[in-house]
PDB file of N, CA and C in Angstrom:
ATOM      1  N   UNK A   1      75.697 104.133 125.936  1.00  0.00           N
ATOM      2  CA  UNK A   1      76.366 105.318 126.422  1.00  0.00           C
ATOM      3  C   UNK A   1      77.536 105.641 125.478  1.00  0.00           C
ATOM      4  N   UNK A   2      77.526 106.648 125.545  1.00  0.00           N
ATOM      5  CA  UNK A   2      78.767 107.120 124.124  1.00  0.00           C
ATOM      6  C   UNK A   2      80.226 106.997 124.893  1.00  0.00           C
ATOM      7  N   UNK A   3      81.175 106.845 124.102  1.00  0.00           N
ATOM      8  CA  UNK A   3      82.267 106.471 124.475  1.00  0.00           C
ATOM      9  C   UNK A   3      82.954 108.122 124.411  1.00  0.00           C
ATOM     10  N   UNK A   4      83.885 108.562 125.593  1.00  0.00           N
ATOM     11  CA  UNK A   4      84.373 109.765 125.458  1.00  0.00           C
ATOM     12  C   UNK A   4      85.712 109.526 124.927  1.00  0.00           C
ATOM     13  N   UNK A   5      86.042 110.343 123.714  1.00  0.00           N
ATOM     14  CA  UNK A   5      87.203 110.200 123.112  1.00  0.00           C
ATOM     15  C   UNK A   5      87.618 111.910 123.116  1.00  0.00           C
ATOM     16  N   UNK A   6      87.401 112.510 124.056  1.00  0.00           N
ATOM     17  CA  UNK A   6      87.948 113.736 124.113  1.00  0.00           C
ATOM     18  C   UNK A   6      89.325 113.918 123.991  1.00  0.00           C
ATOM     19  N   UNK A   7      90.428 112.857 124.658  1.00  0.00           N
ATOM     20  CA  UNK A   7      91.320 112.865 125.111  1.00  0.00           C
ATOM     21  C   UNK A   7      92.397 112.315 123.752  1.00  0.00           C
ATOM     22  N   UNK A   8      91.295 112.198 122.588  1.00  0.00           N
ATOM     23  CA  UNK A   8      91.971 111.966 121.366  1.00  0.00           C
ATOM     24  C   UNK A   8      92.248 112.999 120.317  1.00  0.00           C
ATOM     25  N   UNK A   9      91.698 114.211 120.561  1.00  0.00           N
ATOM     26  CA  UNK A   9      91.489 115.357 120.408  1.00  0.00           C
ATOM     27  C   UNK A   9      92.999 115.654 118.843  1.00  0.00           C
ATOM     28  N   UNK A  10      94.115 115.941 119.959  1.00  0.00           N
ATOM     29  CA  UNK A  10      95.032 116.449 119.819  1.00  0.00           C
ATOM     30  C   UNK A  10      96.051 114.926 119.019  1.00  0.00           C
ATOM     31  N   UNK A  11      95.708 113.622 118.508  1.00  0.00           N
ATOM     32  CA  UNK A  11      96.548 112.787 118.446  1.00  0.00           C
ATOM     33  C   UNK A  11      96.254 112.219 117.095  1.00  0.00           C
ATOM     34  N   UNK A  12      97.171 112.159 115.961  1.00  0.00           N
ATOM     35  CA  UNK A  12      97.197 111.811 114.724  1.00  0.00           C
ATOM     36  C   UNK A  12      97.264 110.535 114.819  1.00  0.00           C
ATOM     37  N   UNK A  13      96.067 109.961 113.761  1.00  0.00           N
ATOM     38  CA  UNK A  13      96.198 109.033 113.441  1.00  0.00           C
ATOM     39  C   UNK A  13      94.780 107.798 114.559  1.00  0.00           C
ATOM     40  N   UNK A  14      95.090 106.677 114.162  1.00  0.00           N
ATOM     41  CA  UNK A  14      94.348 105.740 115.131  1.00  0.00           C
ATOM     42  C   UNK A  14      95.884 104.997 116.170  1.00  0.00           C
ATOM     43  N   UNK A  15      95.250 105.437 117.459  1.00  0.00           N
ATOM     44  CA  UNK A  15      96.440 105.117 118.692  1.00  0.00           C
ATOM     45  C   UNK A  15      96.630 103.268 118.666  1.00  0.00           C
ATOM     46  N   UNK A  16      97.605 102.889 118.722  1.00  0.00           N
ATOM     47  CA  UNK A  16      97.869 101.495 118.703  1.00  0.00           C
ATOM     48  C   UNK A  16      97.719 100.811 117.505  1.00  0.00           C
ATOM     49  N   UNK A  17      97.088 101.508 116.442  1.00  0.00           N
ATOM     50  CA  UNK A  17      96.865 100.931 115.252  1.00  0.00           C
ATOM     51  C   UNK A  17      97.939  99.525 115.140  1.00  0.00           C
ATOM     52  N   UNK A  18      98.829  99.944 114.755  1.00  0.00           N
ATOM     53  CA  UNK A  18     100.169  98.907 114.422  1.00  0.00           C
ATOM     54  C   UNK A  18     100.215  97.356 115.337  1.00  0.00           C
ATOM     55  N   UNK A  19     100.186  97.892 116.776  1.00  0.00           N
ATOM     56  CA  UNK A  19      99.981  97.066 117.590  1.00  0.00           C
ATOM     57  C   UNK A  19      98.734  96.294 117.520  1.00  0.00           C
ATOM     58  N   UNK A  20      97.723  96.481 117.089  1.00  0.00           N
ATOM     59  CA  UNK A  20      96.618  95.970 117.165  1.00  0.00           C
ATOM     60  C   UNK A  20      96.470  95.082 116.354  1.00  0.00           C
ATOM     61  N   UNK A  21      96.927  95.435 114.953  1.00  0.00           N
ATOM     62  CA  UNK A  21      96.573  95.090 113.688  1.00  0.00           C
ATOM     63  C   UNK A  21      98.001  94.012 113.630  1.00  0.00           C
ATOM     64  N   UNK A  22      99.080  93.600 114.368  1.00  0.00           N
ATOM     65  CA  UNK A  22      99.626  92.697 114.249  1.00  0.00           C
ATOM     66  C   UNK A  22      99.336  91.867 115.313  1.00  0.00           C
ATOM     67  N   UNK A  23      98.657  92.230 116.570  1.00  0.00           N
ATOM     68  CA  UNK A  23      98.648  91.052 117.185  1.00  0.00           C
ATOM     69  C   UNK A  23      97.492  90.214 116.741  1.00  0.00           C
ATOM     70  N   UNK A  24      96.639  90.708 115.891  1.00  0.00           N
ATOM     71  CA  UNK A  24      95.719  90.129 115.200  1.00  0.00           C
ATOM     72  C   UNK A  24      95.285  89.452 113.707  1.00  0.00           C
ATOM     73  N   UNK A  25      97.093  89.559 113.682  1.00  0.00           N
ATOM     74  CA  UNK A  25      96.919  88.922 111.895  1.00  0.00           C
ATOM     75  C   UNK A  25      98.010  87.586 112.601  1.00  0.00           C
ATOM     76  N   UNK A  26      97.041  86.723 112.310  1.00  0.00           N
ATOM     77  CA  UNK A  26      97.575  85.106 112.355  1.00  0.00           C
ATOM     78  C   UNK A  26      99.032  85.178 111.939  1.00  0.00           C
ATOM     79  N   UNK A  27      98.961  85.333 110.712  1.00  0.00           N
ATOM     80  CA  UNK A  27     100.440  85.233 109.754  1.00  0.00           C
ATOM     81  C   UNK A  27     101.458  85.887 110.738  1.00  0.00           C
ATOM     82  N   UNK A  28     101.335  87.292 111.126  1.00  0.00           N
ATOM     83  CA  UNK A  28     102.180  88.271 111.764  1.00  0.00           C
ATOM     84  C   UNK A  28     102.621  87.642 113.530  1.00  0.00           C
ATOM     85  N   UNK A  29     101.660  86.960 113.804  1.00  0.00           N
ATOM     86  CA  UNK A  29     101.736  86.857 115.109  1.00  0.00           C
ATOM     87  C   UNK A  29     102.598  85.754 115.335  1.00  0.00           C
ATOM     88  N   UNK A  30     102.993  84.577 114.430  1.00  0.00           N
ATOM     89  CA  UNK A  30     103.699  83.063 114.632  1.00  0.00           C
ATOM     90  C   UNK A  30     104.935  83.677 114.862  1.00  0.00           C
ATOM     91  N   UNK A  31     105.558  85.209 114.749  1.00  0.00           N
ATOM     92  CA  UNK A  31     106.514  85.121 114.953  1.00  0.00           C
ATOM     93  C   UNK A  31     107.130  86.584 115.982  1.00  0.00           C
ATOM     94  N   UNK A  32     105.819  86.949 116.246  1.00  0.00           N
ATOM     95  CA  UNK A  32     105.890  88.004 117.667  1.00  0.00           C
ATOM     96  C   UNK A  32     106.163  87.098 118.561  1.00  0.00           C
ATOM     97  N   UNK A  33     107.047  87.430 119.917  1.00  0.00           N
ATOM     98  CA  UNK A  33     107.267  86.285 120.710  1.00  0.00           C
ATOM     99  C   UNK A  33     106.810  87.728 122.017  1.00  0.00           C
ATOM    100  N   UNK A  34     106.359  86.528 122.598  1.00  0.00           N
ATOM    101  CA  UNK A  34     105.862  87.085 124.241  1.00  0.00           C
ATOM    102  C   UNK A  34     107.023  88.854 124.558  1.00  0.00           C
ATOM    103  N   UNK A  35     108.008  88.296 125.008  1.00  0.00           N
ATOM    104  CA  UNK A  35     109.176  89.362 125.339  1.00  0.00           C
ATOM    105  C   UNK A  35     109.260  90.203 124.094  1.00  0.00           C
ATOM    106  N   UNK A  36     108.326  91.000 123.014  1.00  0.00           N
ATOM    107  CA  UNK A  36     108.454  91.863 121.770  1.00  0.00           C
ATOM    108  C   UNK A  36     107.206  92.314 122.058  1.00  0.00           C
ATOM    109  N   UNK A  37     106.092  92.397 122.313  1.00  0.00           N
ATOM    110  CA  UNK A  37     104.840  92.515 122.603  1.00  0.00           C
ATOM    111  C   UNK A  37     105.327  94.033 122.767  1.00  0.00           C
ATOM    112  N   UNK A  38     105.700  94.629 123.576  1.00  0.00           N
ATOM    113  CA  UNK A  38     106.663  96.306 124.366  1.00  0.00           C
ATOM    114  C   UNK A  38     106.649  96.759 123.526  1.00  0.00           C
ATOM    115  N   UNK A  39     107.334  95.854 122.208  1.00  0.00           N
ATOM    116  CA  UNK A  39     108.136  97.275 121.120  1.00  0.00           C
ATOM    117  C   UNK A  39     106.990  97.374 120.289  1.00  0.00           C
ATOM    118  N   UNK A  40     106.007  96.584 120.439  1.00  0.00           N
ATOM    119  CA  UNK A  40     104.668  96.838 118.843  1.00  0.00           C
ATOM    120  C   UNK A  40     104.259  98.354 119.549  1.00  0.00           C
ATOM    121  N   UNK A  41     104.535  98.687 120.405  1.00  0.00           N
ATOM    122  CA  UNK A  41     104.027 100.107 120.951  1.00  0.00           C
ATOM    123  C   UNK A  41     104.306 100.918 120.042  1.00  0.00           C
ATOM    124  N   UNK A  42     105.999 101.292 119.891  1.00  0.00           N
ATOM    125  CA  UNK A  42     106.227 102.168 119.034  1.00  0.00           C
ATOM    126  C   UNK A  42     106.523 101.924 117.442  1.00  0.00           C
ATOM    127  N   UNK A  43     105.895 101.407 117.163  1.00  0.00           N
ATOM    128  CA  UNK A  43     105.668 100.761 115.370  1.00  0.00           C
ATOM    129  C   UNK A  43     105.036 101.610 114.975  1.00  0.00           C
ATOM    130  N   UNK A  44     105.706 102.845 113.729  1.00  0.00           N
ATOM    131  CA  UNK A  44     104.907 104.219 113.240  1.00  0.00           C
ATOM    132  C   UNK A  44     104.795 103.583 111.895  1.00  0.00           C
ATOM    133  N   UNK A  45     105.109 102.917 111.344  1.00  0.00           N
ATOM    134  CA  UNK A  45     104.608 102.392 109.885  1.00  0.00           C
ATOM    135  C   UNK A  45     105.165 100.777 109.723  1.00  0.00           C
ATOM    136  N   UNK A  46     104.738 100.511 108.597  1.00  0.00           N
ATOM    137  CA  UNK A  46     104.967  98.530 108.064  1.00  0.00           C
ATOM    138  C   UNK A  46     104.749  98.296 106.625  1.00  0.00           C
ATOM    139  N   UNK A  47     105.760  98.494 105.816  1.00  0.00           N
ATOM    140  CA  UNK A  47     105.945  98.174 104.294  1.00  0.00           C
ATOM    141  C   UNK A  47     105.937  96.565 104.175  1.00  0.00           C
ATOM    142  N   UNK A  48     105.922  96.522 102.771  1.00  0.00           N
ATOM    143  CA  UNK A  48     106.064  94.827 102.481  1.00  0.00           C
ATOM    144  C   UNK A  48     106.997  94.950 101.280  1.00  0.00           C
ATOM    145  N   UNK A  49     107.678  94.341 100.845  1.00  0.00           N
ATOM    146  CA  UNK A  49     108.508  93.659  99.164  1.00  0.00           C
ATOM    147  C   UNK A  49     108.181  92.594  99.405  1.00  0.00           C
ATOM    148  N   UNK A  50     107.319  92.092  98.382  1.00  0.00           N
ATOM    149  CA  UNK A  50     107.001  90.724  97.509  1.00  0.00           C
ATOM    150  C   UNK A  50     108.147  90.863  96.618  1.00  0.00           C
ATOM    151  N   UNK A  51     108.538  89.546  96.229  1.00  0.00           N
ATOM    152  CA  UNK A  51     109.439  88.983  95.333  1.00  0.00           C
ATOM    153  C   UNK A  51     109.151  87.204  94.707  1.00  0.00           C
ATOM    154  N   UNK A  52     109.339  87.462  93.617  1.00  0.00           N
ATOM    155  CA  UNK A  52     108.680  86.284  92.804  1.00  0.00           C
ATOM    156  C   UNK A  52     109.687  84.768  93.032  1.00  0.00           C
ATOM    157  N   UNK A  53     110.793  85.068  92.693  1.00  0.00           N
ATOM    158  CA  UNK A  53     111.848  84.261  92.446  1.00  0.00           C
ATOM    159  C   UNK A  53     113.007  84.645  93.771  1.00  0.00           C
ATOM    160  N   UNK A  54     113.111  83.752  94.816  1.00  0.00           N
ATOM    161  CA  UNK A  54     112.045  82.721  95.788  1.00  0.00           C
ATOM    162  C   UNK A  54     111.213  83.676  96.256  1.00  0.00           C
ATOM    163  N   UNK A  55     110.055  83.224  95.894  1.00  0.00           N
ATOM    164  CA  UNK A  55     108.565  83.524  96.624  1.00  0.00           C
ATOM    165  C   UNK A  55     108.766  83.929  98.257  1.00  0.00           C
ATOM    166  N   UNK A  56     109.062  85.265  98.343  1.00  0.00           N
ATOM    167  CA  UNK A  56     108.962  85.465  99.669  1.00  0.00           C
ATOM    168  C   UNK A  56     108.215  86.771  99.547  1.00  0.00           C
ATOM    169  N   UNK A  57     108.392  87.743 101.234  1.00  0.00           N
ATOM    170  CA  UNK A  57     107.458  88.855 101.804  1.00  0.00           C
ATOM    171  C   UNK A  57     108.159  89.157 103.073  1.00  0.00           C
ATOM    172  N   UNK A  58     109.185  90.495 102.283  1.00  0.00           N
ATOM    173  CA  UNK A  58     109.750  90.676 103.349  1.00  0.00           C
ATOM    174  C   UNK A  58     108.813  91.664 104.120  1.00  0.00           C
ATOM    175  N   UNK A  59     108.596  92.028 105.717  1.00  0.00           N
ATOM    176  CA  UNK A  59     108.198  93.084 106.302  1.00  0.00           C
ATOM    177  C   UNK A  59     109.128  94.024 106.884  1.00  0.00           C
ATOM    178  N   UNK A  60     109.002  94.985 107.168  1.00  0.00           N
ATOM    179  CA  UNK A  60     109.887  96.292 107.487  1.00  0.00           C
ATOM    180  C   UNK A  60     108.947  97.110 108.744  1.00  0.00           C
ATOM    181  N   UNK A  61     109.529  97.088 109.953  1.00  0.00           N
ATOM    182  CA  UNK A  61     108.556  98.107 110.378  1.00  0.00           C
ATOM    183  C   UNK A  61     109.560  98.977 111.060  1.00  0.00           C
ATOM    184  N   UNK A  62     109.083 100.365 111.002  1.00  0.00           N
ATOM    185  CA  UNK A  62     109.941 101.603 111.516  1.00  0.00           C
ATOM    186  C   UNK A  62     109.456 101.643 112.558  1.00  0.00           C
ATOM    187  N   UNK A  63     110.393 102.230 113.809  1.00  0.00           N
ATOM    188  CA  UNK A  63     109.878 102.447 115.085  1.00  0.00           C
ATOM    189  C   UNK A  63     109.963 103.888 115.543  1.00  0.00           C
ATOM    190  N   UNK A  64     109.519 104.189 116.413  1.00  0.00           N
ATOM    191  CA  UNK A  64     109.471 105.653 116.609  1.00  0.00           C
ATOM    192  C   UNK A  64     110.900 105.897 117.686  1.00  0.00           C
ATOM    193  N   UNK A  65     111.541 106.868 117.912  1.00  0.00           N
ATOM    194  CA  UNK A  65     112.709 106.614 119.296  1.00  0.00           C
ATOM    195  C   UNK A  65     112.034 105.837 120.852  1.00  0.00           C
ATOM    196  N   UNK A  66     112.732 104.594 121.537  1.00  0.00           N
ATOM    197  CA  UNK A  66     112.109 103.865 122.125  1.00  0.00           C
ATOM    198  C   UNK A  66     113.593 103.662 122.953  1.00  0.00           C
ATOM    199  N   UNK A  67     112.967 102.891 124.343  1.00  0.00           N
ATOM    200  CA  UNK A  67     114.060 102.221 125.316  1.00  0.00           C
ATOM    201  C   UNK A  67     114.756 100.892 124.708  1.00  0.00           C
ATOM    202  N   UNK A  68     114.074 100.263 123.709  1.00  0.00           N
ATOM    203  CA  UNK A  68     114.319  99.073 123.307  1.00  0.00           C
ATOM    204  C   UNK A  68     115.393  98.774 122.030  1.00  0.00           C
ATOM    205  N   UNK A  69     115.281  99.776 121.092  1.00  0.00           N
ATOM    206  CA  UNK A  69     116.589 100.100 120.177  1.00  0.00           C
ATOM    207  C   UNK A  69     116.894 101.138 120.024  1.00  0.00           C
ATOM    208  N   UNK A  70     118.382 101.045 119.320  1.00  0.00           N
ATOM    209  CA  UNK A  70     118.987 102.496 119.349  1.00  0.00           C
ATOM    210  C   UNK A  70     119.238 102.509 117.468  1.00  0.00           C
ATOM    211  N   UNK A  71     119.558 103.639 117.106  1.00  0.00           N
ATOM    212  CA  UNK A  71     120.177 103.183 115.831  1.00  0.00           C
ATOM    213  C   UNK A  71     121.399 102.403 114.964  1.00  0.00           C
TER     214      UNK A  71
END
């Protein structure tokens, strides 16, 4: 049976993307904690900087306006 996505009509982009795609990357998840789960809602993008010298990966994610931070 086909799935009705009528109601996606009008909405840019894939809905939850962000949320989805971090609660499902191993790496990303060791440091989502139970009580943050809320805010992956409004996560509108997620950059990275690699850096050689110390070997790290920072992440950045922008949020959309939310109950949970302010600026």
């Amino acid at each position: 049976m086909p799935t009705d996505v009528a109601y996606l009509k009008d909405t840019q982009g894939i809905p939850d993307f962000w949320q989805k795609a971090i609660l499902n990357n191993q790496m990303m998840l060791q440091y989502i904690r139970e009580k943050d789960r809320d805010t992956l809602n409004y996560i509108t993008n997620v950059t990275t900087v690699e850096t050689l010298e110390p070997p790290t990966i920072t992440v950045n994610l922008t949020f959309k306006e939310n109950e949970y931070f302010t600026n």
